[in-house]
C-alpha atoms as a PDB file:
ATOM      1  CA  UNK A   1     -52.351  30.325 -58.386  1.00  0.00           C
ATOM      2  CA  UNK A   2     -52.140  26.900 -58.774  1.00  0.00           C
ATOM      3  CA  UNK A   3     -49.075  27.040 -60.837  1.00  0.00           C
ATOM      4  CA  UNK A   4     -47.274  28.908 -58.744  1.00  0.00           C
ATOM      5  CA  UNK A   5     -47.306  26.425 -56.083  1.00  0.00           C
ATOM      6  CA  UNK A   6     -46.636  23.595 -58.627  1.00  0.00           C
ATOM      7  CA  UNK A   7     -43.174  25.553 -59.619  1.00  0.00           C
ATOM      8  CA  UNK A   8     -42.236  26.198 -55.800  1.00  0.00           C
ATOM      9  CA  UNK A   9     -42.714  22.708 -54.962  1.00  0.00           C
ATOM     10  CA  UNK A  10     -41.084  21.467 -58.560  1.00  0.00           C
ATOM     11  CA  UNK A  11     -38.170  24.032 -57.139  1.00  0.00           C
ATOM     12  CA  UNK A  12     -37.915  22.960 -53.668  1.00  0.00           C
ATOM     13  CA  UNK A  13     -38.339  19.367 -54.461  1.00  0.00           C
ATOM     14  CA  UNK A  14     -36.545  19.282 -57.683  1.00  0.00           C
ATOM     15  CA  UNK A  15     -39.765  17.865 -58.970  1.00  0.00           C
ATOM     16  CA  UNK A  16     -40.116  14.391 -57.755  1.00  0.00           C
ATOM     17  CA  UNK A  17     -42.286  13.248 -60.315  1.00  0.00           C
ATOM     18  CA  UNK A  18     -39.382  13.216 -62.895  1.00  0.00           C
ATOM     19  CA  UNK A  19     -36.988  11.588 -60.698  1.00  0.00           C
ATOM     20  CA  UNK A  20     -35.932   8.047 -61.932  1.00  0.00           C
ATOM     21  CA  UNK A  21     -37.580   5.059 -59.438  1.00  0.00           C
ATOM     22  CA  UNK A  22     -35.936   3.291 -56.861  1.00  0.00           C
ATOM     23  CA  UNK A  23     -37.074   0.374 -54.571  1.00  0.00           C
ATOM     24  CA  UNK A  24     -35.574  -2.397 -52.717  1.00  0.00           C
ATOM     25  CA  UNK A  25     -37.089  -4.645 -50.333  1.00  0.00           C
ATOM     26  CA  UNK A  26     -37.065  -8.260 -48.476  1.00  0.00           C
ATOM     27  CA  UNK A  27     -39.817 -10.815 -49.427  1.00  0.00           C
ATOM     28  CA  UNK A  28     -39.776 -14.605 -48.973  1.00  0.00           C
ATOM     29  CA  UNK A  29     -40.123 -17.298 -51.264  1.00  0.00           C
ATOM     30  CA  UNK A  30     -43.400 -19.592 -49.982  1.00  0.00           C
ATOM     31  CA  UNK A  31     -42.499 -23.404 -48.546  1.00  0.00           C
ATOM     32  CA  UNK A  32     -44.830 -24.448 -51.359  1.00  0.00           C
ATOM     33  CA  UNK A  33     -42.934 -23.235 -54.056  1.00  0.00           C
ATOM     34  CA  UNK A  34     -39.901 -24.164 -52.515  1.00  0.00           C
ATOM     35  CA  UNK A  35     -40.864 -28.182 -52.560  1.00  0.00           C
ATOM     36  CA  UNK A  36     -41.583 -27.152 -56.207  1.00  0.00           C
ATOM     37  CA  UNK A  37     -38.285 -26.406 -56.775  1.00  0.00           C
ATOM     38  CA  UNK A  38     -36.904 -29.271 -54.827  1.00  0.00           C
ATOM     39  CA  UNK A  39     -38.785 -31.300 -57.039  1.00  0.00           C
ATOM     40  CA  UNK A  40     -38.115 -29.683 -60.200  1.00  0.00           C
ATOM     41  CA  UNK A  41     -34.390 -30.457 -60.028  1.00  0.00           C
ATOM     42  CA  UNK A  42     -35.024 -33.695 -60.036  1.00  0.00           C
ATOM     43  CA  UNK A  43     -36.685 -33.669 -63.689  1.00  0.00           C
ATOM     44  CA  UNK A  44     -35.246 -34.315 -67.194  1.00  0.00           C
ATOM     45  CA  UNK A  45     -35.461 -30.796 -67.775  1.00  0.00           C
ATOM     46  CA  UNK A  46     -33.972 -29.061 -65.402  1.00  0.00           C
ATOM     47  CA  UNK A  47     -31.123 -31.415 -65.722  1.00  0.00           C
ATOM     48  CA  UNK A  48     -31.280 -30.399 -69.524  1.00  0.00           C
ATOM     49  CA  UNK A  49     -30.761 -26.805 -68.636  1.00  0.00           C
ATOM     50  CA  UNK A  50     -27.874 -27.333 -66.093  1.00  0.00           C
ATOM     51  CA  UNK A  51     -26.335 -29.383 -68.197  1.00  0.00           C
ATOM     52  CA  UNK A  52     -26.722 -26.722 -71.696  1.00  0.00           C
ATOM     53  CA  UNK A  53     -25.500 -23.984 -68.963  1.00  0.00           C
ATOM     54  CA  UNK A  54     -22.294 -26.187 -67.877  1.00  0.00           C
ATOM     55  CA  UNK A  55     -21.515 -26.883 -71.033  1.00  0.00           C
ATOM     56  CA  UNK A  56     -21.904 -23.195 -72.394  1.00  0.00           C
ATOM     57  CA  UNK A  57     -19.736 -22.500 -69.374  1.00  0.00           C
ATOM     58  CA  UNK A  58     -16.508 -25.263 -70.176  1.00  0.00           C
ATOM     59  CA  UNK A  59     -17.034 -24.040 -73.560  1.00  0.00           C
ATOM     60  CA  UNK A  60     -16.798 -20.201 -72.965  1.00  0.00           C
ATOM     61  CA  UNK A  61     -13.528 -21.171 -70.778  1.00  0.00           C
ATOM     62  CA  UNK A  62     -11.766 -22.084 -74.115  1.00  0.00           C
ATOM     63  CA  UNK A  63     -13.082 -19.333 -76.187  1.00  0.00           C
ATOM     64  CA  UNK A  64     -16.043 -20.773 -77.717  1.00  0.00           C
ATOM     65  CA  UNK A  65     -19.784 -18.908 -77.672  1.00  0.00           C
ATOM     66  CA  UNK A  66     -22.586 -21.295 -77.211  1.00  0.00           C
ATOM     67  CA  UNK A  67     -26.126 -20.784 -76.555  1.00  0.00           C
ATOM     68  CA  UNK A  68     -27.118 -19.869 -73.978  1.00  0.00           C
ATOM     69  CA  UNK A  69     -24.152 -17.545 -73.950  1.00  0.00           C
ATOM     70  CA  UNK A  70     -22.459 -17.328 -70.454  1.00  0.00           C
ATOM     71  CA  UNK A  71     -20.093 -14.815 -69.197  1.00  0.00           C
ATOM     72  CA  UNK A  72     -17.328 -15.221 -67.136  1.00  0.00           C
ATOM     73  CA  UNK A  73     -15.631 -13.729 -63.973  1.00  0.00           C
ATOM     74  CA  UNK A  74     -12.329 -14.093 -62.669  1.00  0.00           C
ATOM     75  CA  UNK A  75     -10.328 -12.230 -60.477  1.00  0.00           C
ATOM     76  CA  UNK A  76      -8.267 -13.303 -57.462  1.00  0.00           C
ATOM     77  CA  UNK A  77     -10.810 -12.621 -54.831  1.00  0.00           C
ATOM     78  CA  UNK A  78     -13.973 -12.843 -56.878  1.00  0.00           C
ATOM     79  CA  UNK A  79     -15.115 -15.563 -59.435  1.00  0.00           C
ATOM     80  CA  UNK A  80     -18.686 -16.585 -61.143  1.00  0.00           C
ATOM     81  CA  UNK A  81     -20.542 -16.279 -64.143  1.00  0.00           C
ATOM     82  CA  UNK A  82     -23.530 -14.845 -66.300  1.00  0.00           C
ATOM     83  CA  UNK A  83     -26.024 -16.640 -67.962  1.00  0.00           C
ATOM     84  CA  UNK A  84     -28.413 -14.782 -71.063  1.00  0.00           C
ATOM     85  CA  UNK A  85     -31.472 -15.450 -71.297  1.00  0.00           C
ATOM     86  CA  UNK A  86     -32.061 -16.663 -74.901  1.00  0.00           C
ATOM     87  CA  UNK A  87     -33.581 -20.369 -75.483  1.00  0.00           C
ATOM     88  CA  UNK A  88     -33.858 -23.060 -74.808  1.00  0.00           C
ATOM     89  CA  UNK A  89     -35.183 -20.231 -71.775  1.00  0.00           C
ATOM     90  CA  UNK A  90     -38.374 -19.498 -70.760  1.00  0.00           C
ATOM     91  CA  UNK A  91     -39.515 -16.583 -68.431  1.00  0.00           C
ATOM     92  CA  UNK A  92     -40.664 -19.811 -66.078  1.00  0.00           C
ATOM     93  CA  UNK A  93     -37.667 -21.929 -66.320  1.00  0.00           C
ATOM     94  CA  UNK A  94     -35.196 -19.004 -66.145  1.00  0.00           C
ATOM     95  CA  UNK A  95     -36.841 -18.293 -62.778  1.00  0.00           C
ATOM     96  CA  UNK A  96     -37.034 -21.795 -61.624  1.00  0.00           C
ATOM     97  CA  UNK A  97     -33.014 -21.849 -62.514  1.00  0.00           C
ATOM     98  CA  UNK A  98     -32.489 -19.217 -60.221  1.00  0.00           C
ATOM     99  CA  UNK A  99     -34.590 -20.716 -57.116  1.00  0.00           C
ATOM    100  CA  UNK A 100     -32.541 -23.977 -58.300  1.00  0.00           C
ATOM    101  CA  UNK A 101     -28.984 -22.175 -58.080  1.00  0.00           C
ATOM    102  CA  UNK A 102     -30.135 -21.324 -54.740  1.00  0.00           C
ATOM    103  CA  UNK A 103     -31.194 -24.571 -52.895  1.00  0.00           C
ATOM    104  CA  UNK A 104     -28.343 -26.051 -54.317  1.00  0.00           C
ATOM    105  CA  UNK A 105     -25.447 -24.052 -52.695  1.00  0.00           C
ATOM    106  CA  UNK A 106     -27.511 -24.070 -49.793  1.00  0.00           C
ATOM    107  CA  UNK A 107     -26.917 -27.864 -49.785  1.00  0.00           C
ATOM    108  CA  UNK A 108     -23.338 -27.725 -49.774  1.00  0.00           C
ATOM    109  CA  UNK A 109     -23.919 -25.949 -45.647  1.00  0.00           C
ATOM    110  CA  UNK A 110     -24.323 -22.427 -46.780  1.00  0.00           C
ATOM    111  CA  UNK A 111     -27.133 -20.490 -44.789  1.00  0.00           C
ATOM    112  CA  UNK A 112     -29.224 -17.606 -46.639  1.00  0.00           C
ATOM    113  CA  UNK A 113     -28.244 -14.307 -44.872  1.00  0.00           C
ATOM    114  CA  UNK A 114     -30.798 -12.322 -47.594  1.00  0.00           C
ATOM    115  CA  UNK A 115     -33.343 -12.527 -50.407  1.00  0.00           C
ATOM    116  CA  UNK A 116     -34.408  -8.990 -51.760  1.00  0.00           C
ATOM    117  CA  UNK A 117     -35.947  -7.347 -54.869  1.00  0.00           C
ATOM    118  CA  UNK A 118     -34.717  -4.179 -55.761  1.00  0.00           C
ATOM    119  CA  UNK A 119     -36.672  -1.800 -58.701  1.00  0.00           C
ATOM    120  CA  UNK A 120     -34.646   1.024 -60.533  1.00  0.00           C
ATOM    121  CA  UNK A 121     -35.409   2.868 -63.333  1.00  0.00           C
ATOM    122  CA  UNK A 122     -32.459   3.015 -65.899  1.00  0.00           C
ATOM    123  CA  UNK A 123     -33.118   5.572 -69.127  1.00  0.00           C
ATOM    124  CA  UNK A 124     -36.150   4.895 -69.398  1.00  0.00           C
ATOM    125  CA  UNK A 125     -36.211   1.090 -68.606  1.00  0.00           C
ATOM    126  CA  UNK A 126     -37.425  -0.625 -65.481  1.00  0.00           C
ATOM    127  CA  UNK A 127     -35.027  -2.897 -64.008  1.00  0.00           C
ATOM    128  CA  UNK A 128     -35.689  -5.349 -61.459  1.00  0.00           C
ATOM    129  CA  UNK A 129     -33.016  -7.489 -59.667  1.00  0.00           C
ATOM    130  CA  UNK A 130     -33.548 -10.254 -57.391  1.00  0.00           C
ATOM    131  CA  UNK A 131     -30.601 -11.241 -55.414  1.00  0.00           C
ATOM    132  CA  UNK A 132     -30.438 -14.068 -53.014  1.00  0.00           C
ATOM    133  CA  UNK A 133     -27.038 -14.034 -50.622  1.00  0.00           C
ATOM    134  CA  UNK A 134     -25.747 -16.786 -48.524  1.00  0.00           C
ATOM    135  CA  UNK A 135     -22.809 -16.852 -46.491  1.00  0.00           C
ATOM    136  CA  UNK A 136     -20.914 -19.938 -44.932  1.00  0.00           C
ATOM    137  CA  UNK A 137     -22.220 -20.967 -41.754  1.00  0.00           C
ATOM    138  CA  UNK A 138     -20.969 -19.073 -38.423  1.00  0.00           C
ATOM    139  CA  UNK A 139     -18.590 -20.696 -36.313  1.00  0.00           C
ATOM    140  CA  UNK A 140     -16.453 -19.680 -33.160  1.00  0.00           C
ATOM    141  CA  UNK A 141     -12.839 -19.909 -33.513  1.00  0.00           C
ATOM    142  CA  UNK A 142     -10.969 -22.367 -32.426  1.00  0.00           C
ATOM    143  CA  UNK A 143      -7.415 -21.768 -30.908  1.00  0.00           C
ATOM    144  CA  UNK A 144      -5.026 -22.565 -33.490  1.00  0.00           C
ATOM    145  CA  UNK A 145      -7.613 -23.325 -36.109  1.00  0.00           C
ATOM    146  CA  UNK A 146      -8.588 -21.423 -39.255  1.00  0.00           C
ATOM    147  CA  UNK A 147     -12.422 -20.514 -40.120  1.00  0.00           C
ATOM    148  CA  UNK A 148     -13.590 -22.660 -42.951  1.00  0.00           C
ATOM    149  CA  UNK A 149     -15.259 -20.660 -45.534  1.00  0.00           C
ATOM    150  CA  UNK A 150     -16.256 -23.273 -47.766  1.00  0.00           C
ATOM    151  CA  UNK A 151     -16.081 -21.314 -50.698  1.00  0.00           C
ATOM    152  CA  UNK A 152     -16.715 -17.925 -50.203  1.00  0.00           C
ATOM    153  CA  UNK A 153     -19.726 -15.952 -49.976  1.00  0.00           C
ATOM    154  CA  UNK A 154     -22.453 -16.310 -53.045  1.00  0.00           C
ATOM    155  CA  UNK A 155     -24.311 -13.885 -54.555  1.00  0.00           C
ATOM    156  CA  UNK A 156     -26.909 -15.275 -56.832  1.00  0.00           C
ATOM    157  CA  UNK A 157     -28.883 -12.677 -58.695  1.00  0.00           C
ATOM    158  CA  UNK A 158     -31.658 -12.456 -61.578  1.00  0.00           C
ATOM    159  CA  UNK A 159     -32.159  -9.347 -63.739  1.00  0.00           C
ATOM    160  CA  UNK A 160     -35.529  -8.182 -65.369  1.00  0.00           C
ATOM    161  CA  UNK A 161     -35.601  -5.718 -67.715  1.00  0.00           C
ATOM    162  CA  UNK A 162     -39.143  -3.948 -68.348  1.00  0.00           C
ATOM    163  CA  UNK A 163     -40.653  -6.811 -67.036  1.00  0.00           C
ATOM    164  CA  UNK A 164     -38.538  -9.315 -69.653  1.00  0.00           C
ATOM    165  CA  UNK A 165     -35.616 -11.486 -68.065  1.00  0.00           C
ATOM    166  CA  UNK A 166     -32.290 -11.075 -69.244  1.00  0.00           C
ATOM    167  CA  UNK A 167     -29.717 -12.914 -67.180  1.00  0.00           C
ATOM    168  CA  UNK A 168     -28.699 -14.797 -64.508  1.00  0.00           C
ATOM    169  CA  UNK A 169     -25.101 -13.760 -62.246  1.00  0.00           C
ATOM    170  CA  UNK A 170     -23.578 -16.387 -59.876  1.00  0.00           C
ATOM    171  CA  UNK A 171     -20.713 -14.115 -57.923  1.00  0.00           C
ATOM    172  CA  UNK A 172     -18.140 -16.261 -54.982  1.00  0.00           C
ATOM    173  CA  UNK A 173     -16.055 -13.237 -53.170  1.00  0.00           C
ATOM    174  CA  UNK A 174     -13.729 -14.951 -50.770  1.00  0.00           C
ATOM    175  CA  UNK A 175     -12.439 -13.557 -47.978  1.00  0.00           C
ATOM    176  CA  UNK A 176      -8.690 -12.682 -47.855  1.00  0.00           C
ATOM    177  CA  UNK A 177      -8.551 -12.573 -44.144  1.00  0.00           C
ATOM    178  CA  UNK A 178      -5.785 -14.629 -42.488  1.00  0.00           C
ATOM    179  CA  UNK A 179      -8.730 -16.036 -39.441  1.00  0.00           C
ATOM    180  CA  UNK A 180      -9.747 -18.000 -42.750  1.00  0.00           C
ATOM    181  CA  UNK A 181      -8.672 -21.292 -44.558  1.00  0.00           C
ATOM    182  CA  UNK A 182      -8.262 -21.163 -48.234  1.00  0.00           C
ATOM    183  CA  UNK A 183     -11.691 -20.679 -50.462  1.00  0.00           C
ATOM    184  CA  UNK A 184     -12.081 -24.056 -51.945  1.00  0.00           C
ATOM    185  CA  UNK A 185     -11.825 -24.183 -55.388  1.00  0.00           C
ATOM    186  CA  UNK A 186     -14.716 -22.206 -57.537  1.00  0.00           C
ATOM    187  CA  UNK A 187     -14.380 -24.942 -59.952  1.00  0.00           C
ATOM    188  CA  UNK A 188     -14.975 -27.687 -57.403  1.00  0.00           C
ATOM    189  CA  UNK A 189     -18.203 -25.654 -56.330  1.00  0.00           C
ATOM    190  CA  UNK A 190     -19.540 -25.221 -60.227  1.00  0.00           C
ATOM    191  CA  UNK A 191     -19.272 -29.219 -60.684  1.00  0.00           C
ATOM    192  CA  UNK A 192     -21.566 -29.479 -57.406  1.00  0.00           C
ATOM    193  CA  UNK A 193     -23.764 -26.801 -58.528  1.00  0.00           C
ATOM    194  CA  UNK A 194     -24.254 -28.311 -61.521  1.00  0.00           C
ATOM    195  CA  UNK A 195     -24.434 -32.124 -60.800  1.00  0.00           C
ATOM    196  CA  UNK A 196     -27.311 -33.876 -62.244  1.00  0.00           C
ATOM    197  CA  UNK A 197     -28.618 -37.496 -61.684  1.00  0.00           C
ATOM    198  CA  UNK A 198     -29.510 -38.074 -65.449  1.00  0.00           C
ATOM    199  CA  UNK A 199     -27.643 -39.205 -68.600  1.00  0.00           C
END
């Protein structure tokens, strides 16, 4: 008897216990971990990393693969880039890079409009992506002035892979819209995203 319901339900239901996974949600990162972080960029080694992953970057411009690789993204309305997770990596500097990205283009006025998680399951693979976005701050038009967007809107995102990282994405989309100024220059943002104090 009992199978007979199990092979209704598995009919009606198409028998959820097969289908893949899929979960998003909001969560916050704690003030404490936050100073952390603020602190963090301040050391030798997190200027280290920014400065391996700027370099990988300039040199993945001209052609040249260095580790950690980085991949790039260019189009007219969207530009950013990828960053592997290979050493000199670890699974708690990778994530502290990622907190990092964030505080700093919140420095240059941009104001965090989301932080979620989202969990899918991918042939047979869990993967988990955490994706801060931040948008330039609202203003109200002026008459006969444009909207500064600084540069764009910034998607910052890091992907897990059963549990493993495997890359960072920085994405700018600006906005073609003509109540807008220009997007400053993505190249002017990547040398304040990646300014360091040391060497």
């Amino acid at each position: 008897m009992n199978n007979f319901f199990d092979d209704l339900f598995g009919k009606i239901f198409k028998n959820p216990a097969k289908s893949p996974v899929k979960h998003k949600e909001n969560y916050a990162v704690k003030e404490a971990d936050l100073e952390e972080i603020d602190r963090w960029i301040e050391t030798e080694e997190a200027a280290g990393l920014f400065d391996k992953v700027y370099r990988s970057y300039h040199l993945k411009r001209t052609g040249i693969n260095e580790s950690p690789q980085v991949h790039l993204f260019q189009s007219p309305y969207a530009n950013g880039f990828a960053v592997t997770f290979e050493p000199p990596f670890t699974a708690e500097t990778f994530s502290k890079l990622f907190l990092a990205f964030s505080r700093r283009i919140l420095a240059l006025g941009y104001k965090q409009v989301s932080l979620d998680r989202k969990m899918e399951e991918i042939n047979n693979q869990v993967r988990v992506t955490e994706k801060f976005y931040l948008k330039p701050p609202l203003q109200a038009p002026v008459e006969n002035e444009l909207i500064s967007q600084l540069f764009g809107n910034v998607s910052i995102e890091k992907i897990s892979v059963d549990n493993k990282p495997s890359y960072l994405k920085l994405l700018v989309t600006v906005y073609s819209d003509r109540l807008y100024q220009n997007a400053k220059p993505f190249d002017q943002m990547m040398d304040r995203l990646f300014e360091t104090q040391h060497g």
